[in-house]
N, C-alpha and C. Protein backbone atom coordinates (compact mmCIF):
# COMPACT_ATOMS: atom_id res chain seq x y z
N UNK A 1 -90.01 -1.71 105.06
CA UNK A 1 -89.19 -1.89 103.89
C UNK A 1 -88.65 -0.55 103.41
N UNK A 2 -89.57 0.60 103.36
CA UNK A 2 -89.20 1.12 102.78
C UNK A 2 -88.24 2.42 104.19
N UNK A 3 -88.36 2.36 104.88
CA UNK A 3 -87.13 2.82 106.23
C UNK A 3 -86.03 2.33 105.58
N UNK A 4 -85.72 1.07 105.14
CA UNK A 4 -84.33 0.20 104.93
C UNK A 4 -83.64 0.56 103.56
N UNK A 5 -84.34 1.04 102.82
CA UNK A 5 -84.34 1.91 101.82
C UNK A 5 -83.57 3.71 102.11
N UNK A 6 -84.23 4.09 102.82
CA UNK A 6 -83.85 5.97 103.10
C UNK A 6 -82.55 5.71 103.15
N UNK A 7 -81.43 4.59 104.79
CA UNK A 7 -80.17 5.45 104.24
C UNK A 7 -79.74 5.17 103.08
N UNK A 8 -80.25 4.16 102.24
CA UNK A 8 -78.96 3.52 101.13
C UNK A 8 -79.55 4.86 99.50
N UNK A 9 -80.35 5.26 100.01
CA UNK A 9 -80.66 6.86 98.90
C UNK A 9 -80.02 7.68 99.32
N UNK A 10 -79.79 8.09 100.60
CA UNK A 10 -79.36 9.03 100.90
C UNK A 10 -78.04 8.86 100.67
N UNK A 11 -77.09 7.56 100.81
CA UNK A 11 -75.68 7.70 100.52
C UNK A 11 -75.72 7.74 99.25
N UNK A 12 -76.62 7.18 97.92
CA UNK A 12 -76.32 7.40 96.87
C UNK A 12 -76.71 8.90 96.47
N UNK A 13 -77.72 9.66 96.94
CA UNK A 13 -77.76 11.03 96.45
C UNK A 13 -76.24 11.96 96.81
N UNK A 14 -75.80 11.34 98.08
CA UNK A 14 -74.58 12.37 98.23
C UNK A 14 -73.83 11.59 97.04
N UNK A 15 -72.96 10.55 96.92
CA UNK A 15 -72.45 10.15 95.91
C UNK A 15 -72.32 10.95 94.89
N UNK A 16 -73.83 11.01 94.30
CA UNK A 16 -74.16 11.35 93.00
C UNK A 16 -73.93 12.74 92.82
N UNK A 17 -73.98 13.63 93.88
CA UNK A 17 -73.94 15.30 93.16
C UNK A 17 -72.91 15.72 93.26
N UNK A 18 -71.36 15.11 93.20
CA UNK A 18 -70.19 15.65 92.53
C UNK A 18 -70.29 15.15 91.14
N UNK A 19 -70.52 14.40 90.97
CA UNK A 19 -70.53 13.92 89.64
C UNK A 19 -71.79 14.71 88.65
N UNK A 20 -73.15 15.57 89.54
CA UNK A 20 -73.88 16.24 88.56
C UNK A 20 -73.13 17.68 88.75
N UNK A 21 -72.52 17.77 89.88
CA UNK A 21 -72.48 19.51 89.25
C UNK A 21 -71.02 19.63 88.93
N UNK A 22 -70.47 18.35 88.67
CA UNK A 22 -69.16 18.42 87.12
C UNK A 22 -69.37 18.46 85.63
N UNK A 23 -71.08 17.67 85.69
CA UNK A 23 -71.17 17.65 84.29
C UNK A 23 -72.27 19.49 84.52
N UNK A 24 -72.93 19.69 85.08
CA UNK A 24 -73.47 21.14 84.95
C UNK A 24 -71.97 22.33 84.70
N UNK A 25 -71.25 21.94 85.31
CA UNK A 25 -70.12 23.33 85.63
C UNK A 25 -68.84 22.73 83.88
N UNK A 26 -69.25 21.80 83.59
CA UNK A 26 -68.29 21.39 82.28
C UNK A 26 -66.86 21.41 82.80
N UNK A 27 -66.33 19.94 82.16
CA UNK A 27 -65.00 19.87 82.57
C UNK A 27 -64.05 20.71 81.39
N UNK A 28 -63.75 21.50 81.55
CA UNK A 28 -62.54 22.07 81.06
C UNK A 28 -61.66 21.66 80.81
N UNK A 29 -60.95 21.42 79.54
CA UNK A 29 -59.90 21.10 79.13
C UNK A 29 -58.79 22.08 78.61
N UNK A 30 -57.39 21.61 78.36
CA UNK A 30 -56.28 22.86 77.98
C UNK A 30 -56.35 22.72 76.36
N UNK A 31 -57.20 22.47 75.74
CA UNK A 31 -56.99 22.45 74.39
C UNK A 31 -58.73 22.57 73.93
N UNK A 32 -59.02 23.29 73.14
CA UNK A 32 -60.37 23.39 72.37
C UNK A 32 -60.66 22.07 72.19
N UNK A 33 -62.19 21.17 71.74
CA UNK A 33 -62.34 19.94 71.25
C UNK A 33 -62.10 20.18 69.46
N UNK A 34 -60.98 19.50 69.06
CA UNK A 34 -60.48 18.60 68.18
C UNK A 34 -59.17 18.99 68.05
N UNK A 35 -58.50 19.77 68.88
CA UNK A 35 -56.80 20.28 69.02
C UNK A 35 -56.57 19.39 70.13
N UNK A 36 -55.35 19.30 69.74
CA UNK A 36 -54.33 18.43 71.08
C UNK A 36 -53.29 18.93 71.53
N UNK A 37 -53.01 18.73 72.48
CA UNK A 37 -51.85 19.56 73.21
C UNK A 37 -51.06 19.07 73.26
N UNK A 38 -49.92 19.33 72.82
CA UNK A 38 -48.78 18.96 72.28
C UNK A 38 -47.50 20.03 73.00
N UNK A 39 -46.61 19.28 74.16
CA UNK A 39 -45.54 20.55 74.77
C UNK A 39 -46.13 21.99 74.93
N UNK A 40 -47.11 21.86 75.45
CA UNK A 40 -47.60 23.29 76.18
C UNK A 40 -48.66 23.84 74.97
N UNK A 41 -48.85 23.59 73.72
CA UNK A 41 -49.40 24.49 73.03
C UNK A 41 -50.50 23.46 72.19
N UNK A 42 -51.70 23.74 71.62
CA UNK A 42 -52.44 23.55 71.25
C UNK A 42 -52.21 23.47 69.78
N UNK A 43 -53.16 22.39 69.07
CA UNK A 43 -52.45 21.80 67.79
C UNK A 43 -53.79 21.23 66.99
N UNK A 44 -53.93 21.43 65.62
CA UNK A 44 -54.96 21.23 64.93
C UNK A 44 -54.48 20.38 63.34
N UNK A 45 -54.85 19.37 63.28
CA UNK A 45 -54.04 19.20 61.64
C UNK A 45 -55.82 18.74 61.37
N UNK A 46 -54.98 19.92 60.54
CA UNK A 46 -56.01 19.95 59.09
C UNK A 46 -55.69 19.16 58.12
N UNK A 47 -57.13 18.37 58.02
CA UNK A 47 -57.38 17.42 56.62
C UNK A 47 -57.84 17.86 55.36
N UNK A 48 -57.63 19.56 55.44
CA UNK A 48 -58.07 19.77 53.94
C UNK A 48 -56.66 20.52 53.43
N UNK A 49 -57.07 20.57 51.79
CA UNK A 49 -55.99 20.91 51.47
C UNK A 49 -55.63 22.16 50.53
N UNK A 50 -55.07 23.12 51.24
CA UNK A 50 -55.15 24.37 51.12
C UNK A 50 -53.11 24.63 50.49
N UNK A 51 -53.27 25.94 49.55
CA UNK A 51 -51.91 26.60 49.69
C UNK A 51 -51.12 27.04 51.15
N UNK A 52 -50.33 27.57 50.79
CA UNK A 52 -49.60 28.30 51.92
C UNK A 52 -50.32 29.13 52.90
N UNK A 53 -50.60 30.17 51.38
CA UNK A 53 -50.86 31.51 51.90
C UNK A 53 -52.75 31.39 52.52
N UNK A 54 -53.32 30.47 52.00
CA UNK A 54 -54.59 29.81 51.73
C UNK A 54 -54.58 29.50 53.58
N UNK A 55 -53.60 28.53 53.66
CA UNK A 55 -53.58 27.32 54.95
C UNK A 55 -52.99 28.58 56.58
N UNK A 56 -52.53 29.55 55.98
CA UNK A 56 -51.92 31.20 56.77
C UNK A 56 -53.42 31.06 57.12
N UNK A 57 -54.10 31.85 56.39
CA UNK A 57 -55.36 32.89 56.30
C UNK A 57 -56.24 31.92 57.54
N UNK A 58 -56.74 30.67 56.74
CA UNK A 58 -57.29 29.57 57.42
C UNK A 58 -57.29 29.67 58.93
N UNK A 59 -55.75 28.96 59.47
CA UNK A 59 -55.21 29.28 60.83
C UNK A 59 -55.16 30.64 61.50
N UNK A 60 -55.20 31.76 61.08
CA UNK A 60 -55.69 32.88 61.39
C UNK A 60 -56.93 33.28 61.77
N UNK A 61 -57.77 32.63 60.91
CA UNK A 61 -58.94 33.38 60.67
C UNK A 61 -60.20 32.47 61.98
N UNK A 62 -59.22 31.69 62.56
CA UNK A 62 -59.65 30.92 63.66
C UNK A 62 -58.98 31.02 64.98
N UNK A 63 -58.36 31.93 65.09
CA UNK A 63 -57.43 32.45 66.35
C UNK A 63 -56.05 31.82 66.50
N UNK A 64 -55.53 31.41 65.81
CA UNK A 64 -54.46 30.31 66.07
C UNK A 64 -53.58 31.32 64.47
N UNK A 65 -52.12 30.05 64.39
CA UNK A 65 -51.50 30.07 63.57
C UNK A 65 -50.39 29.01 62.47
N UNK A 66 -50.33 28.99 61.43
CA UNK A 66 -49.45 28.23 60.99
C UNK A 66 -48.50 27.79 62.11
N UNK A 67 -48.50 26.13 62.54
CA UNK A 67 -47.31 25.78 63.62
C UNK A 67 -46.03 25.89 63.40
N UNK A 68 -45.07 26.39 64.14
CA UNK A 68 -43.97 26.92 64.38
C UNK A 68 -42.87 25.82 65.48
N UNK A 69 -41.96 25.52 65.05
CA UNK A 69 -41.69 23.94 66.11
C UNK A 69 -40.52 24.50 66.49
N UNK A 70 -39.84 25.16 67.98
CA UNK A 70 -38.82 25.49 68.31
C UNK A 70 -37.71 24.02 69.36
N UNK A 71 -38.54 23.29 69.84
CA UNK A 71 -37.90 22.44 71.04
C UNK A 71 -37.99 21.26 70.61
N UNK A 72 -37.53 20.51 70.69
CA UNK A 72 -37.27 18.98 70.05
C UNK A 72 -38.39 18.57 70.71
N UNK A 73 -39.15 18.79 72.36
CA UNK A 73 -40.29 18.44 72.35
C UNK A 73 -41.56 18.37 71.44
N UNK A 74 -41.42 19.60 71.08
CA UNK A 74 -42.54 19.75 70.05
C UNK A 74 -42.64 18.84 69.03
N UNK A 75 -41.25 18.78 68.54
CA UNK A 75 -40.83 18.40 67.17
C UNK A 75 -41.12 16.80 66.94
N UNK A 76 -41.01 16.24 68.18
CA UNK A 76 -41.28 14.85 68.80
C UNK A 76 -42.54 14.22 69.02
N UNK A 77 -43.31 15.57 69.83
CA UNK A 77 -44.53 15.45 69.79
C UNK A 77 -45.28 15.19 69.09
N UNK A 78 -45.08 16.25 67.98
CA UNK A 78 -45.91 16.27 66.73
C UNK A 78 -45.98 15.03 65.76
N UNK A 79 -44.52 14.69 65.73
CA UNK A 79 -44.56 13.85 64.81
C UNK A 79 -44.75 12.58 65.66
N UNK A 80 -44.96 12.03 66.62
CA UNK A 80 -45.60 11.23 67.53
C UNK A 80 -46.89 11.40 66.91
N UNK A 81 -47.92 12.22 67.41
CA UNK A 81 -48.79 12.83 67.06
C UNK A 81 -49.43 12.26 65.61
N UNK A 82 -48.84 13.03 64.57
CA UNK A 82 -48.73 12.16 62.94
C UNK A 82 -48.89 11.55 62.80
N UNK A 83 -48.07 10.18 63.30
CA UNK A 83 -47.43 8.96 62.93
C UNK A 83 -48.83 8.42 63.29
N UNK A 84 -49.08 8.55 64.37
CA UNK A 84 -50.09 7.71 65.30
C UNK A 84 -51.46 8.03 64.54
N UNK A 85 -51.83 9.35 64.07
CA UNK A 85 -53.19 9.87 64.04
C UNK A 85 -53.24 10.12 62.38
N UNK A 86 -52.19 11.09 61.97
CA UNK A 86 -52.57 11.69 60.31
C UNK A 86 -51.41 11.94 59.91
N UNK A 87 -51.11 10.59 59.55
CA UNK A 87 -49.75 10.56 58.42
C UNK A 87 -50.12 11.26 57.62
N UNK A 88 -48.78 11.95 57.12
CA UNK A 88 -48.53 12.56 55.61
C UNK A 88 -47.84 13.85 55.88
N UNK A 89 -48.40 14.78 55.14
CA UNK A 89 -47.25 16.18 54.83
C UNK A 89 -48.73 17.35 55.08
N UNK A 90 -47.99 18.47 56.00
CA UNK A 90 -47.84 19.30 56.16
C UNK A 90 -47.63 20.86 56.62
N UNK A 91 -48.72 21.70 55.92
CA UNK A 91 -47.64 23.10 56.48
C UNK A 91 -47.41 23.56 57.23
N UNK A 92 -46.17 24.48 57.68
CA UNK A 92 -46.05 24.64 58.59
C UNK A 92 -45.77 26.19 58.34
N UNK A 93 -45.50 26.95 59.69
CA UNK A 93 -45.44 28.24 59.13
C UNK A 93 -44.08 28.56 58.85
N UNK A 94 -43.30 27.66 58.45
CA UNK A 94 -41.58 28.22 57.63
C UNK A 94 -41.91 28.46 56.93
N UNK A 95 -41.08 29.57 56.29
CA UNK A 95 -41.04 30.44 54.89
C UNK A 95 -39.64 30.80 54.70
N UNK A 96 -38.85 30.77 53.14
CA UNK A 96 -38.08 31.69 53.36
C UNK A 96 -37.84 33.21 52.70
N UNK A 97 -37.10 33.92 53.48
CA UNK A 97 -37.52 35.49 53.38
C UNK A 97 -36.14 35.85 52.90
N UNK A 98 -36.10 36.24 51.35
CA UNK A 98 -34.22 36.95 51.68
C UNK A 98 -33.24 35.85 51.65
N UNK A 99 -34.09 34.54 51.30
CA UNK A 99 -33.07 33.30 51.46
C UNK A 99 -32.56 32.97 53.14
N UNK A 100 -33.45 33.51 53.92
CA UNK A 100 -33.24 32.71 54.86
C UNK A 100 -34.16 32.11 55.52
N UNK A 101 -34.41 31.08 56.01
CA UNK A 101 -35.68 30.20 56.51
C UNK A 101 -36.21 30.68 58.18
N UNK A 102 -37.02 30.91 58.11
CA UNK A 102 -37.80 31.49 59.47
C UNK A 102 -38.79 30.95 59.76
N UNK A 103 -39.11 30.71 61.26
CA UNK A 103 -41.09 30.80 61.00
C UNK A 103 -41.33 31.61 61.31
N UNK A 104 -42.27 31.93 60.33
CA UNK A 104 -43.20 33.44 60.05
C UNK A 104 -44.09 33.76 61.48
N UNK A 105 -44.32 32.91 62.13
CA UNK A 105 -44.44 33.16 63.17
C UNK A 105 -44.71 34.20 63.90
N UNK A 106 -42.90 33.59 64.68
CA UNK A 106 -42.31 34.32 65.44
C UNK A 106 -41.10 34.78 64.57
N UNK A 107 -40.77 35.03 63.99
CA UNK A 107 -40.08 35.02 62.76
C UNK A 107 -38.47 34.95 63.49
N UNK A 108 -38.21 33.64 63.92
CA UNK A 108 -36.89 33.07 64.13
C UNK A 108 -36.42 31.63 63.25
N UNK A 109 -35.19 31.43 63.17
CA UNK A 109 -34.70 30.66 62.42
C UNK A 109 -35.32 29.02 62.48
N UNK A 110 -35.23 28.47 61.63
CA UNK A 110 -35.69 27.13 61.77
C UNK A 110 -34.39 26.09 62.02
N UNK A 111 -34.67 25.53 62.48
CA UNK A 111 -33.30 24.32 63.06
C UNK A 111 -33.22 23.49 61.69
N UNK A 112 -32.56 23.61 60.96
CA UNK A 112 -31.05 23.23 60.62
C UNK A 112 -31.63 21.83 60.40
N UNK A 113 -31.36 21.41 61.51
CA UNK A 113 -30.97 19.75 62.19
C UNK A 113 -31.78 18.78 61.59
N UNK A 114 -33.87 19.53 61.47
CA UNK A 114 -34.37 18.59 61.25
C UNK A 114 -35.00 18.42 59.62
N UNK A 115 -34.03 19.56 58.94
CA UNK A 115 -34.68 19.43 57.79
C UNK A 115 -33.90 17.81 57.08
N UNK A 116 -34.56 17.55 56.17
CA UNK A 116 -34.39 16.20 55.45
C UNK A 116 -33.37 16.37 54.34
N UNK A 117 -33.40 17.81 53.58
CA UNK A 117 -31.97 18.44 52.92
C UNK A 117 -32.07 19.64 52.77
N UNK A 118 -30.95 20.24 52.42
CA UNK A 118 -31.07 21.69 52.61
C UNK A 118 -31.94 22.33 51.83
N UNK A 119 -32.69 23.36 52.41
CA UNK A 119 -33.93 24.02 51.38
C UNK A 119 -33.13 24.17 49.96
N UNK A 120 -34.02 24.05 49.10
CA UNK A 120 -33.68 24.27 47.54
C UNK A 120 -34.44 25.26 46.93
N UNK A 121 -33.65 25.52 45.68
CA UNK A 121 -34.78 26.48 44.72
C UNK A 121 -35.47 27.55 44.82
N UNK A 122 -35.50 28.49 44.41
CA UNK A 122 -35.92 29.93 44.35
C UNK A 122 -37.59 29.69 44.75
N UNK A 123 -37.97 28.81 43.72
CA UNK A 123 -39.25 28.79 44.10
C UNK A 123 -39.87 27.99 45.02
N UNK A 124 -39.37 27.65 45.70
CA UNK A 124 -39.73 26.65 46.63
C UNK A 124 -39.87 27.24 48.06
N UNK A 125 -40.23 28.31 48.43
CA UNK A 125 -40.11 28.83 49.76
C UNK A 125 -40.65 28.80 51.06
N UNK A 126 -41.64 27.47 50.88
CA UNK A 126 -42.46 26.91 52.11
C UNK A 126 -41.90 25.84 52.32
N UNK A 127 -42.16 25.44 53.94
CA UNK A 127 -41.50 24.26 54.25
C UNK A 127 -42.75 23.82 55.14
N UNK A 128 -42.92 22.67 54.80
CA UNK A 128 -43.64 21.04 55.05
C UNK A 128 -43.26 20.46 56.31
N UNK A 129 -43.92 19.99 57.07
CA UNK A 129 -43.29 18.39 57.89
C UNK A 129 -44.05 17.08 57.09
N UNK A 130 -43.28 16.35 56.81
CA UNK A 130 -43.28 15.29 56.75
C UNK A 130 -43.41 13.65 57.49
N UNK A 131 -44.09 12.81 57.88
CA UNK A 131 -44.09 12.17 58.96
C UNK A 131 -43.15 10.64 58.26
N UNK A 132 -43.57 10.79 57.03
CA UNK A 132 -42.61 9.94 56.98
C UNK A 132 -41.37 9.94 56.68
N UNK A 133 -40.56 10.77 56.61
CA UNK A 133 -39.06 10.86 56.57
C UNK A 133 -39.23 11.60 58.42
N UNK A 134 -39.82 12.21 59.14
CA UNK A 134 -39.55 12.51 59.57
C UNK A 134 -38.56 13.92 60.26
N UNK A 135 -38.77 14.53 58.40
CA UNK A 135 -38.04 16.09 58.27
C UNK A 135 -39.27 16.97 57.75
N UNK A 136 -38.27 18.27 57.88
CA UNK A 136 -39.23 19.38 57.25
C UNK A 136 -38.23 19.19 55.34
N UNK A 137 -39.29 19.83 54.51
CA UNK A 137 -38.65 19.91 53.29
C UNK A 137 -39.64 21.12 52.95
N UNK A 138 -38.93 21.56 51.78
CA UNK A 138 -39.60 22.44 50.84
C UNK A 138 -40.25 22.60 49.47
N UNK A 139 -41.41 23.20 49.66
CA UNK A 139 -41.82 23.26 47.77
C UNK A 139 -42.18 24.63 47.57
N UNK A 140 -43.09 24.32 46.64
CA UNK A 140 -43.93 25.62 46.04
C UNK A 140 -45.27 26.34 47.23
N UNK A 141 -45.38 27.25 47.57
CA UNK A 141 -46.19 27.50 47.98
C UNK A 141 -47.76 27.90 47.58
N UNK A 142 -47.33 27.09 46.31
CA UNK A 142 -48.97 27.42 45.86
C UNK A 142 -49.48 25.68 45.58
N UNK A 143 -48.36 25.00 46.06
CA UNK A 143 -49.36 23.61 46.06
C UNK A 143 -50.34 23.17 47.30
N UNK A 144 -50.93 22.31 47.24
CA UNK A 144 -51.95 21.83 48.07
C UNK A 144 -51.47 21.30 48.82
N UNK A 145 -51.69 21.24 50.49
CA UNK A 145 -51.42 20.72 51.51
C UNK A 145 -51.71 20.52 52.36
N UNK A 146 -51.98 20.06 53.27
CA UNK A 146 -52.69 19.78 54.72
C UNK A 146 -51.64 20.66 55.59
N UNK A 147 -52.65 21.15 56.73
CA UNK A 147 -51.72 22.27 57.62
C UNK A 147 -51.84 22.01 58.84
N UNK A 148 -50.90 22.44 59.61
CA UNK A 148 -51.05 22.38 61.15
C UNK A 148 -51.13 23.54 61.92
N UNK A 149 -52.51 24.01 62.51
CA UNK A 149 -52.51 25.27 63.40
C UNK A 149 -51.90 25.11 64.83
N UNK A 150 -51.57 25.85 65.40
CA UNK A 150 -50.90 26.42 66.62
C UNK A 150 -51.80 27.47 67.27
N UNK A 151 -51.81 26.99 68.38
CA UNK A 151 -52.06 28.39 69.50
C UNK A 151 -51.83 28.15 70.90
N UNK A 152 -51.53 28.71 71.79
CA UNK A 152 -51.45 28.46 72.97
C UNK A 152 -52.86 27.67 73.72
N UNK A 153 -52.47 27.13 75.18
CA UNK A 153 -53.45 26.49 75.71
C UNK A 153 -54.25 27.42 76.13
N UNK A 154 -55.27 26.70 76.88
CA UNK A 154 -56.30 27.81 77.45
C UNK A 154 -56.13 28.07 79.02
N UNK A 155 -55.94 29.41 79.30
CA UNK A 155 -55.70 29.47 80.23
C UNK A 155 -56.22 29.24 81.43
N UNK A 156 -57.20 28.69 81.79
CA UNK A 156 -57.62 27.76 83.16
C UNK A 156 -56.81 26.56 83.06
């Protein structure tokens, strides 16, 4: 009985040790666990609710940065992303500087296209995404908001 037994162990021990030394060697992923990758770059929305300059520091102070949305991929993504996972509003790293809107970033212009109306008001110099209009808008940067970090993937 137990002869009739050896090969059917032996095909399950080979079987079995790709599958142990994947979980010993850890599968690697392109995004830290609780960021998602979103058009090449890594993505965090935060459920707490911080200022601007507050929700900056935050995303900094964790290797990453206020998200910055240049390619309609992204822009798609994300709010894919939103819709599906954590509706609502917010920050992002637009600012404007001098009256003109940038992300602080990389400090290039913000598209135009997807804001919801044209930035307003002196005091209003942060800009938001929104999931349900589906634009960026602007307020105060000292109100409370949920933020979205950015950083690149990981490189393996």
């Amino acid at each position: 009985m137990m002869r009739g037994l050896l090969p059917v162990l032996a095909v399950l021990a080979v079987l079995a040790t790709p599958a142990l030394s994947l979980r010993r060697s850890g599968i690697r992923s392109a995004c830290d666990q609780g960021w998602f990758s979103i058009a090449g770059n890594c993505y965090k929305f935060a459920q707490i609710l911080l200022t601007w300059d507050d929700a900056f520091d935050h995303c900094e102070d964790r290797g990453s940065q206020l998200a910055s949305v240049h390619t309609y991929a992204e822009y798609k993504g994300l709010l894919d992303h939103m819709n599906k996972n954590y509706a609502g509003t917010y920050w992002t790293s637009g600012a404007s500087e001098n009256g003109k809107w940038l992300w602080t970033a990389t400090n290039e212009n913000m598209n135009r296209a997807w804001w919801g109306r044209n930035p307003s008001t002196a005091d209003d110099q942060c800009a938001y995404f929104c999931s349900y209009t589906n634009k960026y808008w602007n307020k105060s940067c000292n109100n409370k908001v949920r933020f979205i970090c950015q950083k690149p993937q990981n490189p393996w």
